[in-house]
PDB file of N, CA and C in Angstrom:
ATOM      1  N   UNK A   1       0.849  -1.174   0.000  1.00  0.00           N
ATOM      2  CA  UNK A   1       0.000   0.000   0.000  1.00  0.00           C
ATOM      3  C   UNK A   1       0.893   1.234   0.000  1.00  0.00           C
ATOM      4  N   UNK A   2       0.630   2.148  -0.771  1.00  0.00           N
ATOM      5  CA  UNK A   2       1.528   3.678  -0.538  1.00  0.00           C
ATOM      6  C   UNK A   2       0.223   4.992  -0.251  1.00  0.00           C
ATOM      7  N   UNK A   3       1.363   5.695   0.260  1.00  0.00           N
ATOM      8  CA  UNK A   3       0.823   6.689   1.223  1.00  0.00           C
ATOM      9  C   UNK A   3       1.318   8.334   0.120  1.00  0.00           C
ATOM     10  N   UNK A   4       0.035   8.680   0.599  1.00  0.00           N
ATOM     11  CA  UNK A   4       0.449  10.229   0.060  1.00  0.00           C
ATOM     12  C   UNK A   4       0.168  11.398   1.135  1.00  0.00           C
ATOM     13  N   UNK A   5       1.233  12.102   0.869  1.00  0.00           N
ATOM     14  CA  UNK A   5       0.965  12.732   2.539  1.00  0.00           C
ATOM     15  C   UNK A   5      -0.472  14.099   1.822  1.00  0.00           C
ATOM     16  N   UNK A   6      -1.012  14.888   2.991  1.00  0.00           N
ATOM     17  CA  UNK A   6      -1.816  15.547   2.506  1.00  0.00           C
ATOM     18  C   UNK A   6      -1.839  16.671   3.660  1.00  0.00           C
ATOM     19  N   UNK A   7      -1.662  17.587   3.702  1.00  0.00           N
ATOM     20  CA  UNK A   7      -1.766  18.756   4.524  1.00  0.00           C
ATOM     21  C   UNK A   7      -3.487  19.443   4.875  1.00  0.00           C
ATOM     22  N   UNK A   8      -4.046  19.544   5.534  1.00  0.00           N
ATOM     23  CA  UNK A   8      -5.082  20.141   5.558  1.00  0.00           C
ATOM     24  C   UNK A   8      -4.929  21.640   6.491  1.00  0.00           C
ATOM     25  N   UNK A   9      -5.395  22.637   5.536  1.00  0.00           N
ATOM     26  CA  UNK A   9      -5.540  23.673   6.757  1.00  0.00           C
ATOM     27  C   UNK A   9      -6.980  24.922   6.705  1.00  0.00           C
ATOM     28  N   UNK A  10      -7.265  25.492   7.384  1.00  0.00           N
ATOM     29  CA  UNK A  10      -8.450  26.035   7.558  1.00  0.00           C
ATOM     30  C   UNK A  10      -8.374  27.141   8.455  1.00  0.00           C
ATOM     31  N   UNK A  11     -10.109  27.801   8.855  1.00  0.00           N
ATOM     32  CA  UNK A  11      -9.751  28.760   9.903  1.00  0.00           C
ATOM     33  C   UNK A  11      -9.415  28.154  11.039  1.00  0.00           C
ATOM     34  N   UNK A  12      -9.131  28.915  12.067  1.00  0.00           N
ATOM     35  CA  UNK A  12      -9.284  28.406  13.463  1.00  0.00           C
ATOM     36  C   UNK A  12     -10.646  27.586  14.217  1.00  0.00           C
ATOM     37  N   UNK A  13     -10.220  26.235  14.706  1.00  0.00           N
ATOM     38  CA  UNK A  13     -10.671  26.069  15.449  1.00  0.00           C
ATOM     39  C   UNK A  13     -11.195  24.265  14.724  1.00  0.00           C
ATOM     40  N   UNK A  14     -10.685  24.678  13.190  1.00  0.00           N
ATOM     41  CA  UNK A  14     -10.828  23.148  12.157  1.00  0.00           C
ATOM     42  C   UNK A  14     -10.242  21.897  12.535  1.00  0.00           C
ATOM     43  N   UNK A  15      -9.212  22.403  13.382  1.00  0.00           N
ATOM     44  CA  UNK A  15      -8.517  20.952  13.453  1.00  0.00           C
ATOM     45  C   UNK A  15      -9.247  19.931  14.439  1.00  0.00           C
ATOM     46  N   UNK A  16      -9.935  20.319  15.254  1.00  0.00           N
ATOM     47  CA  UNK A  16     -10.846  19.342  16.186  1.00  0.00           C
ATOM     48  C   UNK A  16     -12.125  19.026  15.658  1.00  0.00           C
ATOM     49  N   UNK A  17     -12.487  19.613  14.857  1.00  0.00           N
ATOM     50  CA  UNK A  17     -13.935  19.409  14.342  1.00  0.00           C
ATOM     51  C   UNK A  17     -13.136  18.566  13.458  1.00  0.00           C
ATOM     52  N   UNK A  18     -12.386  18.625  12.448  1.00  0.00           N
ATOM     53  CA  UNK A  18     -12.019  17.828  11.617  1.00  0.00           C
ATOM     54  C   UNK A  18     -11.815  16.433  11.910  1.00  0.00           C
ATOM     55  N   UNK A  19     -10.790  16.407  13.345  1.00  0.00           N
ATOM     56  CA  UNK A  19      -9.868  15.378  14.048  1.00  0.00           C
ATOM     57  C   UNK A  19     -11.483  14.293  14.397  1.00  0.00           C
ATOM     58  N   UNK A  20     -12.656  14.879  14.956  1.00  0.00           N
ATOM     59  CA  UNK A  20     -13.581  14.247  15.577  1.00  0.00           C
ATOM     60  C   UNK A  20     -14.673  14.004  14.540  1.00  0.00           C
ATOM     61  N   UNK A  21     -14.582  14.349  13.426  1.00  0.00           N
ATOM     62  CA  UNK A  21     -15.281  14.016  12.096  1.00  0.00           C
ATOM     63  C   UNK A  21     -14.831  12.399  11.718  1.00  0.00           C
ATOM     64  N   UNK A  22     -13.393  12.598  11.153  1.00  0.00           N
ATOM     65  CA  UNK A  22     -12.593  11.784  10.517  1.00  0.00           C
ATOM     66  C   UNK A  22     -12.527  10.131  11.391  1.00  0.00           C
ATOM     67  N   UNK A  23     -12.417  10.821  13.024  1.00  0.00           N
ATOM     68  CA  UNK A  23     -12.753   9.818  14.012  1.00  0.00           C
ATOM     69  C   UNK A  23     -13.654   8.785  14.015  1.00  0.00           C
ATOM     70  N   UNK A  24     -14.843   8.650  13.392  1.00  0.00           N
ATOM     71  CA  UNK A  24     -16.189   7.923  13.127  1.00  0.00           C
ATOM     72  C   UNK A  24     -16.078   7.239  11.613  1.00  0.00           C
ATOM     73  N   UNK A  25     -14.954   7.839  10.787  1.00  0.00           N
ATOM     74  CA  UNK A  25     -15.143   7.481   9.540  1.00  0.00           C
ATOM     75  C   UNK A  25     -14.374   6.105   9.100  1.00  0.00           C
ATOM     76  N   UNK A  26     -14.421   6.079   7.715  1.00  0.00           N
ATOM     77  CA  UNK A  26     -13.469   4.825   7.119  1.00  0.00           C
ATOM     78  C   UNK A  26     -12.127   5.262   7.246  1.00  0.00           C
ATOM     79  N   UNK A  27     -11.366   4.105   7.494  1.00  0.00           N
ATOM     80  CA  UNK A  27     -10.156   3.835   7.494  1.00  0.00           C
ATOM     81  C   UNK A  27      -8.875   3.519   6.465  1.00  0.00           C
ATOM     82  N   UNK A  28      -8.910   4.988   5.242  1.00  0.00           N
ATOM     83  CA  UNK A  28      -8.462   4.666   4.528  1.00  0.00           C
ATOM     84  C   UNK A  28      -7.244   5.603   4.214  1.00  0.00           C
ATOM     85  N   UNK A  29      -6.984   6.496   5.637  1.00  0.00           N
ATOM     86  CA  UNK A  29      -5.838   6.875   5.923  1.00  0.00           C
ATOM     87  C   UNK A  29      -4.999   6.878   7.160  1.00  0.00           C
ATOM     88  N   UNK A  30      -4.417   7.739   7.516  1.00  0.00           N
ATOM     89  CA  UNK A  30      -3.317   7.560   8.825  1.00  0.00           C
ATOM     90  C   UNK A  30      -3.253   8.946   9.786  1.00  0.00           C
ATOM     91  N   UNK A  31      -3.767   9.508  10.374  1.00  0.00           N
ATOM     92  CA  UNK A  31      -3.336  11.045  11.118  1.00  0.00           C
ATOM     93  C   UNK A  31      -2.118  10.894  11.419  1.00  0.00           C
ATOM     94  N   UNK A  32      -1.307  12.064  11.299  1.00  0.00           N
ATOM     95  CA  UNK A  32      -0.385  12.503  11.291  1.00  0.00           C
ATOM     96  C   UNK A  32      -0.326  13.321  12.759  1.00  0.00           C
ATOM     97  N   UNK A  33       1.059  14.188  12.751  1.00  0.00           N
ATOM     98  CA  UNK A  33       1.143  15.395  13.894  1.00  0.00           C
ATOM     99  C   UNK A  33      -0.048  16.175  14.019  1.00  0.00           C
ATOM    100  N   UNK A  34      -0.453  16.704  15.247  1.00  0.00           N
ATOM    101  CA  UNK A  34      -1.725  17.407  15.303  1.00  0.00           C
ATOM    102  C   UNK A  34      -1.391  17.989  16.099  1.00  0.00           C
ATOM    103  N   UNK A  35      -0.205  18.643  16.380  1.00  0.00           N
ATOM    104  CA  UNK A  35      -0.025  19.771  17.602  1.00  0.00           C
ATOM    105  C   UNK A  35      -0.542  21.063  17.017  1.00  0.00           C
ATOM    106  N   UNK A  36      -0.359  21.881  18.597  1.00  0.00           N
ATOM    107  CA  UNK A  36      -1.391  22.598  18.832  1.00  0.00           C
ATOM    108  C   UNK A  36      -0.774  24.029  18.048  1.00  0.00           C
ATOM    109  N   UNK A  37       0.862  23.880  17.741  1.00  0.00           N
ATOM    110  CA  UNK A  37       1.570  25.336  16.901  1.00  0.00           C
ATOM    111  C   UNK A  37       1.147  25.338  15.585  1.00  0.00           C
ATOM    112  N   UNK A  38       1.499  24.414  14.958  1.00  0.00           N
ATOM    113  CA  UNK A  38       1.052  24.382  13.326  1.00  0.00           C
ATOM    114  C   UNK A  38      -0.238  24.920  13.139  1.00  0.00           C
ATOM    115  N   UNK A  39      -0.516  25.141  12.205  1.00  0.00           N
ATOM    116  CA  UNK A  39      -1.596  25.887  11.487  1.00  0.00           C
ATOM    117  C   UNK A  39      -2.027  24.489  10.315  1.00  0.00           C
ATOM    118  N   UNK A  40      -2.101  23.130  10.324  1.00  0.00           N
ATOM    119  CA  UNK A  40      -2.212  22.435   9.313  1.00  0.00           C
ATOM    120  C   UNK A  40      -2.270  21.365  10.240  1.00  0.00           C
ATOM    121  N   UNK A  41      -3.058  20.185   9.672  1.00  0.00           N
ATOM    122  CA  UNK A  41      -2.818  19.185  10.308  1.00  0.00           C
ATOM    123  C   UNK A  41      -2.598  18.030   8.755  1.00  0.00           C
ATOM    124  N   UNK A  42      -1.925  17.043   9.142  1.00  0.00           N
ATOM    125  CA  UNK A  42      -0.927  16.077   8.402  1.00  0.00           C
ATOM    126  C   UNK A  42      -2.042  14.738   7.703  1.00  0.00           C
ATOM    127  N   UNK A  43      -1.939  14.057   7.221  1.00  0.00           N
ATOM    128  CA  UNK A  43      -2.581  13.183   7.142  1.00  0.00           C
ATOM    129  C   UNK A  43      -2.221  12.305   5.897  1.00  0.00           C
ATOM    130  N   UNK A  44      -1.767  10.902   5.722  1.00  0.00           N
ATOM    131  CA  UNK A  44      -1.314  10.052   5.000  1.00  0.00           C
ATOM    132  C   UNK A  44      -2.726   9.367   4.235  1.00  0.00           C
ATOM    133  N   UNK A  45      -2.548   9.457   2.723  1.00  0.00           N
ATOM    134  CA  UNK A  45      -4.186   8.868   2.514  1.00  0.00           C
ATOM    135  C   UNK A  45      -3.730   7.495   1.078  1.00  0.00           C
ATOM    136  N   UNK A  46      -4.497   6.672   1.451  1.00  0.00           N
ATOM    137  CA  UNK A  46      -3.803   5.025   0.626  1.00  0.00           C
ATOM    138  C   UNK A  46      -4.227   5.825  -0.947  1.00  0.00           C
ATOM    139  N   UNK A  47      -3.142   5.470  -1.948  1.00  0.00           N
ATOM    140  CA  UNK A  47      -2.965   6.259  -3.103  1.00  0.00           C
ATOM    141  C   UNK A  47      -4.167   5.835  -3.784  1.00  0.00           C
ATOM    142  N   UNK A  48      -4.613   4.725  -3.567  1.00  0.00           N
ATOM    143  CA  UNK A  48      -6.194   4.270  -4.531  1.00  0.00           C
ATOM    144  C   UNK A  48      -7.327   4.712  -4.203  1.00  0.00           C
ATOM    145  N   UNK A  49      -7.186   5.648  -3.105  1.00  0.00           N
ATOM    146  CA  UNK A  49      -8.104   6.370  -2.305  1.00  0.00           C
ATOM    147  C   UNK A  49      -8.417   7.573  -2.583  1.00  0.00           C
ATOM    148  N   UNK A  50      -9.317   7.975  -3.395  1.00  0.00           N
ATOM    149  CA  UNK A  50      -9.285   9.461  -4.582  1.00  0.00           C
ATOM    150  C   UNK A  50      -9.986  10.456  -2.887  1.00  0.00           C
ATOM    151  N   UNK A  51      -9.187  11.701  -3.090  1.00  0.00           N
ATOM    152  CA  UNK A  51      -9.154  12.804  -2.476  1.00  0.00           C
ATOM    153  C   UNK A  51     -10.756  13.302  -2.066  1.00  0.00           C
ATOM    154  N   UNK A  52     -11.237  13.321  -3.159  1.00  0.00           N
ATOM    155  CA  UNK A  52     -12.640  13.549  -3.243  1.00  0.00           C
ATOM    156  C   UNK A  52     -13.847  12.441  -2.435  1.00  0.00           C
ATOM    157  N   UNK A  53     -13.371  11.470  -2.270  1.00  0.00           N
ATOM    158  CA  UNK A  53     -13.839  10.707  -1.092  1.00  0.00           C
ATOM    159  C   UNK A  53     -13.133  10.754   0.189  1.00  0.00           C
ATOM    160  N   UNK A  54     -11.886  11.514   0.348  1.00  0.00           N
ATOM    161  CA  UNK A  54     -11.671  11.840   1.976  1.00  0.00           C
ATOM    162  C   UNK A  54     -12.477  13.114   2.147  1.00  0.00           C
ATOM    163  N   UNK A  55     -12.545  14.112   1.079  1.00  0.00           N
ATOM    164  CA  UNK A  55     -13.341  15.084   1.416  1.00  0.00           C
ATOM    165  C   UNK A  55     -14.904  14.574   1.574  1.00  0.00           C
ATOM    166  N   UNK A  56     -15.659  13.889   1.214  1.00  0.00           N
ATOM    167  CA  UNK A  56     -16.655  13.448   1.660  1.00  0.00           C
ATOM    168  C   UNK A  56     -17.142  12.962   2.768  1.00  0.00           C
ATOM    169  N   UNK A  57     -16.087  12.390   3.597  1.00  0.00           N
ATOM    170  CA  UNK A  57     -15.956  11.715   4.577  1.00  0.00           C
ATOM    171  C   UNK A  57     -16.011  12.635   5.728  1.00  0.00           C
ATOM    172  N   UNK A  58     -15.074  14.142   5.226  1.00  0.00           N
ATOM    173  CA  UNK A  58     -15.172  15.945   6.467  1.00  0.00           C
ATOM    174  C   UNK A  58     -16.707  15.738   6.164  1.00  0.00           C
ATOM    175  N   UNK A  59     -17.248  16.322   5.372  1.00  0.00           N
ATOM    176  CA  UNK A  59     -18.323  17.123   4.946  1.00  0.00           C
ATOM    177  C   UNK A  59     -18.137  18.357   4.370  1.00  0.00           C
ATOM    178  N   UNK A  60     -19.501  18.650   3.288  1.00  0.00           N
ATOM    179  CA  UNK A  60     -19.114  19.860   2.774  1.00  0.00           C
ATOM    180  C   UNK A  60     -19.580  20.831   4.041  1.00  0.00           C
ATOM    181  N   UNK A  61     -20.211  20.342   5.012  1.00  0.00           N
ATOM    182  CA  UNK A  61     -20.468  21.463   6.027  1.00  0.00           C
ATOM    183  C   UNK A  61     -18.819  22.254   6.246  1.00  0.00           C
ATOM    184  N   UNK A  62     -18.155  21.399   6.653  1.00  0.00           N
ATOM    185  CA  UNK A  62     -17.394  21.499   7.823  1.00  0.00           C
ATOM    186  C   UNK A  62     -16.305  22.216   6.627  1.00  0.00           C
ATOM    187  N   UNK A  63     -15.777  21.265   5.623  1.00  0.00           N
ATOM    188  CA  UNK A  63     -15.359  22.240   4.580  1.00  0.00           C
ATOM    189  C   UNK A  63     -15.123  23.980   4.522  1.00  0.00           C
ATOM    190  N   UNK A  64     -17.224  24.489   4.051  1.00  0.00           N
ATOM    191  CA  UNK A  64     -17.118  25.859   3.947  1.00  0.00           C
ATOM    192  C   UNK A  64     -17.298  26.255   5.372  1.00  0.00           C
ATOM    193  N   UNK A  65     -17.333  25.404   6.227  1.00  0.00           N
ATOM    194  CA  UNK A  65     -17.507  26.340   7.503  1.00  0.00           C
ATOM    195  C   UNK A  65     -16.204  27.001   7.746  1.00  0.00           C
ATOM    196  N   UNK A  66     -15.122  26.281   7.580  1.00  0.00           N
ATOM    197  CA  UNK A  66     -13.381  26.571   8.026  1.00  0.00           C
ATOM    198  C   UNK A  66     -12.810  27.145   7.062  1.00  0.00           C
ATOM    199  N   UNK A  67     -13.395  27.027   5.950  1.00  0.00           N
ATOM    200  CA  UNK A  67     -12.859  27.124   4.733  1.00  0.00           C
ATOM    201  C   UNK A  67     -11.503  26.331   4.394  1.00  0.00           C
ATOM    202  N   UNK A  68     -11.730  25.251   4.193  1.00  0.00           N
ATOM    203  CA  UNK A  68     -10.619  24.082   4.763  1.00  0.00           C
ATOM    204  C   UNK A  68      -9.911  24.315   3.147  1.00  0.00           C
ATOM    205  N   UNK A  69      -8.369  24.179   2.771  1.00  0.00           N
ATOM    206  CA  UNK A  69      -7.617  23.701   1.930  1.00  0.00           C
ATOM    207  C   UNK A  69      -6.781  22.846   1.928  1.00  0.00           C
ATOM    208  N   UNK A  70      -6.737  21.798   0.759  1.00  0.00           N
ATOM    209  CA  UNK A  70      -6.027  20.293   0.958  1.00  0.00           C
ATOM    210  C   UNK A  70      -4.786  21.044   0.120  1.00  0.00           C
ATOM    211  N   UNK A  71      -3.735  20.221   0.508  1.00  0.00           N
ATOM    212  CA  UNK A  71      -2.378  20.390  -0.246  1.00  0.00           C
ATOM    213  C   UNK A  71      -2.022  18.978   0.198  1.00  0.00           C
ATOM    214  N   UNK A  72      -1.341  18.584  -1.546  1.00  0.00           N
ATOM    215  CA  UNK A  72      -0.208  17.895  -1.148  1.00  0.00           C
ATOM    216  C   UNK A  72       1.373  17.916  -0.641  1.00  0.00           C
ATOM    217  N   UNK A  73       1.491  19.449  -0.672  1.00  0.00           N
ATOM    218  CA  UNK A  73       3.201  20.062  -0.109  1.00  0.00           C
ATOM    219  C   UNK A  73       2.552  20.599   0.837  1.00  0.00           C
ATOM    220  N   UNK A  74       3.869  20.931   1.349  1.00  0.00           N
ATOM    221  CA  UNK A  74       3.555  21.699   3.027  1.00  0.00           C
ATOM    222  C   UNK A  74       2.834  23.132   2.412  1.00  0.00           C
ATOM    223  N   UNK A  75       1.809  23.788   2.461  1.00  0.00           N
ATOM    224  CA  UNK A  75       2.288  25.454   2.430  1.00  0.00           C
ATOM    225  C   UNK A  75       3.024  26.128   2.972  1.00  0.00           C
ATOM    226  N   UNK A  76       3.405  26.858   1.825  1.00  0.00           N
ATOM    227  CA  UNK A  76       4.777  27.823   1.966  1.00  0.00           C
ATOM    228  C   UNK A  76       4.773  29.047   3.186  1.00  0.00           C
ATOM    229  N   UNK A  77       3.074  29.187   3.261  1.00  0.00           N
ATOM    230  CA  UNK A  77       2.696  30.282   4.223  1.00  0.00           C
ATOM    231  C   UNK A  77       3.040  30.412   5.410  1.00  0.00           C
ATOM    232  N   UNK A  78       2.743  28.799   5.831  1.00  0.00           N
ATOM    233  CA  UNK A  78       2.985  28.243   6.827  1.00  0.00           C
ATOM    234  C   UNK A  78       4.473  28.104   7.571  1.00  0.00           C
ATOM    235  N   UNK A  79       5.451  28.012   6.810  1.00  0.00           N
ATOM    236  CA  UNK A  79       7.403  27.915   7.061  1.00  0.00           C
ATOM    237  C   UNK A  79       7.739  29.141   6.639  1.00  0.00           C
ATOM    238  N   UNK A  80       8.717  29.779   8.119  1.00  0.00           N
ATOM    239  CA  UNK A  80       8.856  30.584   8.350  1.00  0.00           C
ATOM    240  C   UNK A  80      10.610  30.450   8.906  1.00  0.00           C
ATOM    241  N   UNK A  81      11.128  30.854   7.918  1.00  0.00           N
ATOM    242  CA  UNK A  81      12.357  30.780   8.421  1.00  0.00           C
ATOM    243  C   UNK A  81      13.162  32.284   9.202  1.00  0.00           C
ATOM    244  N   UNK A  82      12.406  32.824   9.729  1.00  0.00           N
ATOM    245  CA  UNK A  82      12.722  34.037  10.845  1.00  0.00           C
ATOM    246  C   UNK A  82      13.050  33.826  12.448  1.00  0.00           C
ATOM    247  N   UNK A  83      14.524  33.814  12.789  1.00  0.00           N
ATOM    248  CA  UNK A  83      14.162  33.222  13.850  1.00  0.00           C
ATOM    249  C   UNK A  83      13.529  34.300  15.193  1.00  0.00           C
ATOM    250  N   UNK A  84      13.349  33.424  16.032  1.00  0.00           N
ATOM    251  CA  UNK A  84      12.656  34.101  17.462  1.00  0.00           C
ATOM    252  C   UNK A  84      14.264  34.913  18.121  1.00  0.00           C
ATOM    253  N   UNK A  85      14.046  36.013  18.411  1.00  0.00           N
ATOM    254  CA  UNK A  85      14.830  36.481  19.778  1.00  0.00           C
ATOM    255  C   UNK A  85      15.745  34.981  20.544  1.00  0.00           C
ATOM    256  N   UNK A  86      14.929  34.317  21.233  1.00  0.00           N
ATOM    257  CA  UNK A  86      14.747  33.597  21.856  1.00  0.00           C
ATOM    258  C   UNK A  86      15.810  32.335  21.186  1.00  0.00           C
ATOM    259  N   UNK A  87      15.999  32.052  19.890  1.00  0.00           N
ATOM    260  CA  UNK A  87      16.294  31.304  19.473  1.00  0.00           C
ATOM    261  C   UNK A  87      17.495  31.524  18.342  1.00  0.00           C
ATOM    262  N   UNK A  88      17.547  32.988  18.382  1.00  0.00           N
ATOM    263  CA  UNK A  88      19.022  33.627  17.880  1.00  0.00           C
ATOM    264  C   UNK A  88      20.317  33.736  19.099  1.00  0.00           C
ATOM    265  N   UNK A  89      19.171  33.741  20.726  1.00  0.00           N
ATOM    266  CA  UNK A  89      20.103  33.901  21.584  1.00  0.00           C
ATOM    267  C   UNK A  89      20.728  32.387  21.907  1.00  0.00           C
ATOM    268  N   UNK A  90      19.847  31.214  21.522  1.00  0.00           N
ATOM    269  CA  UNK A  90      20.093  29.777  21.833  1.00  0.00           C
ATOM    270  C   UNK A  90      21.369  29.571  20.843  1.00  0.00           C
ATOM    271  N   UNK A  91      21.229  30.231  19.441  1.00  0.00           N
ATOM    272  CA  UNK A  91      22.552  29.646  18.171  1.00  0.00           C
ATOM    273  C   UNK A  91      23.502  30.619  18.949  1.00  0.00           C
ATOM    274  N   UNK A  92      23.405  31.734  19.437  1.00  0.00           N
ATOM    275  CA  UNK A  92      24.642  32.284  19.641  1.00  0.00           C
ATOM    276  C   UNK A  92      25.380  31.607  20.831  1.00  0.00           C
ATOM    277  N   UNK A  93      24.211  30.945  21.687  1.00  0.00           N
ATOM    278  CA  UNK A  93      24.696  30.685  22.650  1.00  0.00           C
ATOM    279  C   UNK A  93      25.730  28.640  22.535  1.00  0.00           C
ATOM    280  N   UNK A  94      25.555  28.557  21.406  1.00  0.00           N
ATOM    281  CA  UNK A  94      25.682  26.906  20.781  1.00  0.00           C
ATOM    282  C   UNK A  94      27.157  27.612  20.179  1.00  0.00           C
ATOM    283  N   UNK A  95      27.064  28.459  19.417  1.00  0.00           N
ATOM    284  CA  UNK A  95      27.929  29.132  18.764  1.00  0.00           C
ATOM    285  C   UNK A  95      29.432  28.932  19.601  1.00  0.00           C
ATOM    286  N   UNK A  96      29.454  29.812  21.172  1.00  0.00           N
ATOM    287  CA  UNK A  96      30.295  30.143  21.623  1.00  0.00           C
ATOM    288  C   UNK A  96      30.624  28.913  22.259  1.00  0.00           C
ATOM    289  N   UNK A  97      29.606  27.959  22.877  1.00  0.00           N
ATOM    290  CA  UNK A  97      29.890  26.818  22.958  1.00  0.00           C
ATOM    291  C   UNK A  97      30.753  25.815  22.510  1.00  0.00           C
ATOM    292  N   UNK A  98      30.431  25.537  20.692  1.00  0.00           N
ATOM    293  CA  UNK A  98      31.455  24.807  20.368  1.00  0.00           C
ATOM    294  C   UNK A  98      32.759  25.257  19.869  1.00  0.00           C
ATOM    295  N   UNK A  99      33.004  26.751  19.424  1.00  0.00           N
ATOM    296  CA  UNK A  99      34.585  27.372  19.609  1.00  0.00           C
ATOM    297  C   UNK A  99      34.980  27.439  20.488  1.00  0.00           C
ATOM    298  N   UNK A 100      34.548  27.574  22.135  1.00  0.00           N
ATOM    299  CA  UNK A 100      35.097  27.008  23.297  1.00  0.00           C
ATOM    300  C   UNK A 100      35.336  25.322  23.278  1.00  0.00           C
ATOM    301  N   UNK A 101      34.542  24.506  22.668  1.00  0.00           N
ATOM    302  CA  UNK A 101      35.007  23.060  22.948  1.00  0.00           C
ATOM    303  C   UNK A 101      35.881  22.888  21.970  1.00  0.00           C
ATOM    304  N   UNK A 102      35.690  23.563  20.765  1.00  0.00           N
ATOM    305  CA  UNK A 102      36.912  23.194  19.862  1.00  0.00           C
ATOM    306  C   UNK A 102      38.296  23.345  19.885  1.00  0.00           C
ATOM    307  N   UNK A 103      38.792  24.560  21.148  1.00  0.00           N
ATOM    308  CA  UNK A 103      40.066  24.912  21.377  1.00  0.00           C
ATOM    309  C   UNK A 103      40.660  24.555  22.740  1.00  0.00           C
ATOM    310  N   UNK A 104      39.295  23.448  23.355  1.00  0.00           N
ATOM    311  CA  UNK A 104      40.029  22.632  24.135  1.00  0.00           C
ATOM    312  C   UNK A 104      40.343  21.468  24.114  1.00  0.00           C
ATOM    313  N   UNK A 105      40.308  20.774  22.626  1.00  0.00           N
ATOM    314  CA  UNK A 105      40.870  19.342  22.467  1.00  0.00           C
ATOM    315  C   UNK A 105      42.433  19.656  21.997  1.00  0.00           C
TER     316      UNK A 105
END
């Protein structure tokens, strides 16, 4: 069996209505990561398994309610390569770290 990954994302608040939709349904994919930072939730679907029957399976309610969009790549919207304060001070702080370990071997 092969897997195609599938990104789903929507307004706020889709990923549990979605998560507890999909919950009751057929078993003809895999959930993925569902944490609570991402803006998308993941989902592996069996390749003989046409798209248009996992969307059947949400509903078109739930669909235009979120205004849900399927991708097969990550969206780009979503990756953000800016880092945090927080996490420029962690590389600087890794930084000085290993030119200190490097000039003590």
């Amino acid at each position: 069996m092969n897997w195609i990954t599938l990104y789903i994302s929507g307004k706020p608040g889709f990923k549990e209505a979605v998560l507890n939709k999909l919950a009751h349904a057929g078993r003809h994919y895999l959930p993925g990561a569902t944490d609570s930072e991402s803006d998308f939730l993941l989902y592996w679907i069996d390749s003989t398994y046409a798209l248009r029957d996992f969307k059947t399976e949400i509903g078109s309610k739930l669909i235009l309610r979120y205004r849900l969009r399927f991708s097969f790549i990550l969206p780009e919207a979503n990756l953000s390569t800016d880092l945090t304060t927080q996490e420029l001070a962690l590389v600087k702080k890794m930084s000085a770290w290993e030119a200190e370990y490097r000039h003590s071997a």
